[in-house]
N, C-alpha and C. Protein backbone atom coordinates (compact mmCIF):
# COMPACT_ATOMS: atom_id res chain seq x y z
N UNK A 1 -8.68 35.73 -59.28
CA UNK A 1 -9.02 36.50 -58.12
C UNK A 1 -9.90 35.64 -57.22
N UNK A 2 -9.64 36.06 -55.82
CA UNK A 2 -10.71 34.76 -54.77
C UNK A 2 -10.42 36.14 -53.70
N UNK A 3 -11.66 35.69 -52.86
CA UNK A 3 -12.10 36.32 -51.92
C UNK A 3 -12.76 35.88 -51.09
N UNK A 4 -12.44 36.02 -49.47
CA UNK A 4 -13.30 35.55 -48.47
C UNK A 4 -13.50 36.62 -47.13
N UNK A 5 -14.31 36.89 -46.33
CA UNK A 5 -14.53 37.55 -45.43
C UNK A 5 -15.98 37.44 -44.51
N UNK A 6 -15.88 38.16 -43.70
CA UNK A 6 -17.08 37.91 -43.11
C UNK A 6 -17.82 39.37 -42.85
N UNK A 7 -19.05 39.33 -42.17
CA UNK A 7 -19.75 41.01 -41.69
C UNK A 7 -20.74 40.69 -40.79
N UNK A 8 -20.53 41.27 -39.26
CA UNK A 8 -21.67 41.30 -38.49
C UNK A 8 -22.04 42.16 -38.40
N UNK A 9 -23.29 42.29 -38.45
CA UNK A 9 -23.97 43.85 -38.08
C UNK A 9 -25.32 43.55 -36.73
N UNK A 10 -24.68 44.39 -35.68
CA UNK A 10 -25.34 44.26 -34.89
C UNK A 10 -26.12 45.29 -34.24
N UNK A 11 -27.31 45.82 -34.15
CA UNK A 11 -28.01 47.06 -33.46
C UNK A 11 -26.87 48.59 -34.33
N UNK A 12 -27.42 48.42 -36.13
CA UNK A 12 -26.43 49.52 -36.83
C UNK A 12 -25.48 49.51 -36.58
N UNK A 13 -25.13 48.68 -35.85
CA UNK A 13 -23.05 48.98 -35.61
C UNK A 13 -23.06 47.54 -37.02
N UNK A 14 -21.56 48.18 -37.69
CA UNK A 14 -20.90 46.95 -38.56
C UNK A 14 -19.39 46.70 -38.37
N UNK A 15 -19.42 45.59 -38.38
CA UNK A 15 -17.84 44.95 -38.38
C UNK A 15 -17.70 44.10 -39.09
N UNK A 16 -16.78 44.37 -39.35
CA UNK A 16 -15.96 42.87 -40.68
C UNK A 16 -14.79 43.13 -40.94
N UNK A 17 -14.22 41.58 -41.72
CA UNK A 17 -12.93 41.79 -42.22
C UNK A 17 -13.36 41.14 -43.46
N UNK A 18 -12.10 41.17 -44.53
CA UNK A 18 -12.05 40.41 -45.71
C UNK A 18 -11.04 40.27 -46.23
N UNK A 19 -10.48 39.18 -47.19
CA UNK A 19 -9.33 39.28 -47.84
C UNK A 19 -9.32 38.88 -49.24
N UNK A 20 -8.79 39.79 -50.26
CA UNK A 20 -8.84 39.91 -51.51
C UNK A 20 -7.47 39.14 -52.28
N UNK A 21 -7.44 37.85 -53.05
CA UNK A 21 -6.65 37.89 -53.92
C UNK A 21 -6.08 37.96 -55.04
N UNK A 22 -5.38 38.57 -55.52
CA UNK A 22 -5.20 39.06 -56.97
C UNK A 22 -4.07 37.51 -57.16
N UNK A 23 -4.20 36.81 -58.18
CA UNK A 23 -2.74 35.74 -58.01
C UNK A 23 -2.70 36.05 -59.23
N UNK A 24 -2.97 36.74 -60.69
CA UNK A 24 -2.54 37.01 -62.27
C UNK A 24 -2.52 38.35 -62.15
N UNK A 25 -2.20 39.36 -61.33
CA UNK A 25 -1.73 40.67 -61.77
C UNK A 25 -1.05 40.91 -62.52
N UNK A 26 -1.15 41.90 -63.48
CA UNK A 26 -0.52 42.41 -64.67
C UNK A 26 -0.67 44.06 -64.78
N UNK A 27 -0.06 44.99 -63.99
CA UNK A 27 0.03 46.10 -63.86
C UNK A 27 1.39 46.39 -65.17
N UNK A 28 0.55 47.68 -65.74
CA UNK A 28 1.47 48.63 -67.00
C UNK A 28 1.74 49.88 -66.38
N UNK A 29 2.87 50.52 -65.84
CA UNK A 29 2.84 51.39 -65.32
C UNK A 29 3.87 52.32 -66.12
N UNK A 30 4.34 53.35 -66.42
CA UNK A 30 5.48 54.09 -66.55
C UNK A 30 5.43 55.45 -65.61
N UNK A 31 6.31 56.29 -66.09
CA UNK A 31 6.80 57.22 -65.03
C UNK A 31 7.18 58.40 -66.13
N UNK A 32 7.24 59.48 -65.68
CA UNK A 32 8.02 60.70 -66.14
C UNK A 32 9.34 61.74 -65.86
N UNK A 33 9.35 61.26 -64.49
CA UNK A 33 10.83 61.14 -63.94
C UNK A 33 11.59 59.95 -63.22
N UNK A 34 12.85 60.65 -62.79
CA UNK A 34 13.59 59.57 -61.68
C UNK A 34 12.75 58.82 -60.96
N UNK A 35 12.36 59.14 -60.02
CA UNK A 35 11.36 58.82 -58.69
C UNK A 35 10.30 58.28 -59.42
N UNK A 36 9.10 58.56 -60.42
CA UNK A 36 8.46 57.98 -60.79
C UNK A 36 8.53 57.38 -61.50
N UNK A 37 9.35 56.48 -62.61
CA UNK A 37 9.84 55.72 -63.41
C UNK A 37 10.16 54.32 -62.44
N UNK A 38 11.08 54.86 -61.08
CA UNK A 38 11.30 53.84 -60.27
C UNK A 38 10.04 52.94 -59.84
N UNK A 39 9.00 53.75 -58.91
CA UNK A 39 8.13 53.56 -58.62
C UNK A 39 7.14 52.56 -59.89
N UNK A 40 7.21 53.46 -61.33
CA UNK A 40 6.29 52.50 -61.98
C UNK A 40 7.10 51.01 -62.56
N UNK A 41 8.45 50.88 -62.09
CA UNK A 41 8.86 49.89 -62.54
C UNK A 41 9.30 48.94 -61.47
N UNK A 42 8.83 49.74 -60.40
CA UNK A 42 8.46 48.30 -59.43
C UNK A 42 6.78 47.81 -59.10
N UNK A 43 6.16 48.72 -59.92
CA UNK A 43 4.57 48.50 -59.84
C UNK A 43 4.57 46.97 -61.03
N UNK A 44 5.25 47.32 -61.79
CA UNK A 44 4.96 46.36 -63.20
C UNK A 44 5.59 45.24 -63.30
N UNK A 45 6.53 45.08 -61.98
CA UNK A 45 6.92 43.84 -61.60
C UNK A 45 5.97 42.88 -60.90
N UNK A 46 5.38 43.19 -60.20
CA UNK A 46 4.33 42.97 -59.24
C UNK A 46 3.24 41.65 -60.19
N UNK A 47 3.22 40.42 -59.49
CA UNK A 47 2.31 39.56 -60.22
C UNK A 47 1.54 38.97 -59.42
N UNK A 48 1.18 39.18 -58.35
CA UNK A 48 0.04 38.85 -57.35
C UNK A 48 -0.23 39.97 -55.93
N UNK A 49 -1.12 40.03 -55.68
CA UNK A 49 -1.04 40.93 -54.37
C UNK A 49 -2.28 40.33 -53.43
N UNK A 50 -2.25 40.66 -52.41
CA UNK A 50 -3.62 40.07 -51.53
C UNK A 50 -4.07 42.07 -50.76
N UNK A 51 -4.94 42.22 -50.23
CA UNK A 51 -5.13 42.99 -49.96
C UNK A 51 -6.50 42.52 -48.72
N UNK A 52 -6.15 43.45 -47.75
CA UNK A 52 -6.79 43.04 -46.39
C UNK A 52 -7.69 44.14 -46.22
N UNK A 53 -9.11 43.97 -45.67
CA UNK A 53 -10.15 45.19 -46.07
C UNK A 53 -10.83 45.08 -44.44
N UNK A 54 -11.16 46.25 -44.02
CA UNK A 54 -11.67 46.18 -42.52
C UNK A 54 -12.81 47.09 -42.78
N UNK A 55 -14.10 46.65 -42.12
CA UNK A 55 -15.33 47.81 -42.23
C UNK A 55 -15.57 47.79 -40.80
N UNK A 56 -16.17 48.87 -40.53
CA UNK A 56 -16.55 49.00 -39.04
C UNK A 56 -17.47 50.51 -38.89
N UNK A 57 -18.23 50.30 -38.01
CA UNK A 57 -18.75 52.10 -37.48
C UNK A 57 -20.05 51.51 -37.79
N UNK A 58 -21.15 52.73 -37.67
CA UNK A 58 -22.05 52.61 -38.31
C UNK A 58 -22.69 52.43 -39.50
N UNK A 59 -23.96 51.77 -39.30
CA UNK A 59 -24.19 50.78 -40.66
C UNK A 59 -24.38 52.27 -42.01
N UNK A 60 -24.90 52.92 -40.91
CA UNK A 60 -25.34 54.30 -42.28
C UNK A 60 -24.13 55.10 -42.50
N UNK A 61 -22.80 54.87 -41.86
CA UNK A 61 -21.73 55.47 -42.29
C UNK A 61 -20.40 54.65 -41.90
N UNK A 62 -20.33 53.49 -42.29
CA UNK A 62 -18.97 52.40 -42.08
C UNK A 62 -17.66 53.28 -42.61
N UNK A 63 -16.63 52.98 -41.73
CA UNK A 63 -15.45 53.15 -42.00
C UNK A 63 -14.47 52.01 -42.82
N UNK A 64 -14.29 52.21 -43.87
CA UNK A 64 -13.69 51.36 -44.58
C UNK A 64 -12.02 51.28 -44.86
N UNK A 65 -11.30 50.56 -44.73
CA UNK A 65 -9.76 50.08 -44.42
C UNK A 65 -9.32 49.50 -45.71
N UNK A 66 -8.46 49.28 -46.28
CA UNK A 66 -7.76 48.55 -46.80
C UNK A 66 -6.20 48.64 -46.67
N UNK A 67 -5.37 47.06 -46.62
CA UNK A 67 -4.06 46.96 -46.39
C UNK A 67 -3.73 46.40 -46.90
């Protein structure tokens, strides 16, 4: 896992971005039906992911993102 991002906070306002990487994911997933069986057997294929994180708003109540 590696990670980099930044955060300004200026007069209680915050902004930032960041980016998260997973590169040894190992998700176990199963399912109990059709639809979810599918779903957990494309989760457990999955062997890296990155994930993109946004904060913003105020410092005493930031809005937090992830993509």
């Amino acid at each position: 896992m590696s990670s980099n991002g930044k955060v300004v906070i200026d007069e209680n306002l915050i902004n930032g971005t960041g980016s998260i990487e997973l590169s040894k994911l190992a998700i176990s997933a199963k399912g109990s039906n059709t639809l979810t069986t599918a779903i957990a057997n494309t989760l457990s294929q999955l062997n890296s992911m990155r994930i993109q994180t946004h904060v913003k708003g105020n410092f005493r109540a930031p809005e937090l993102s992830f993509t």
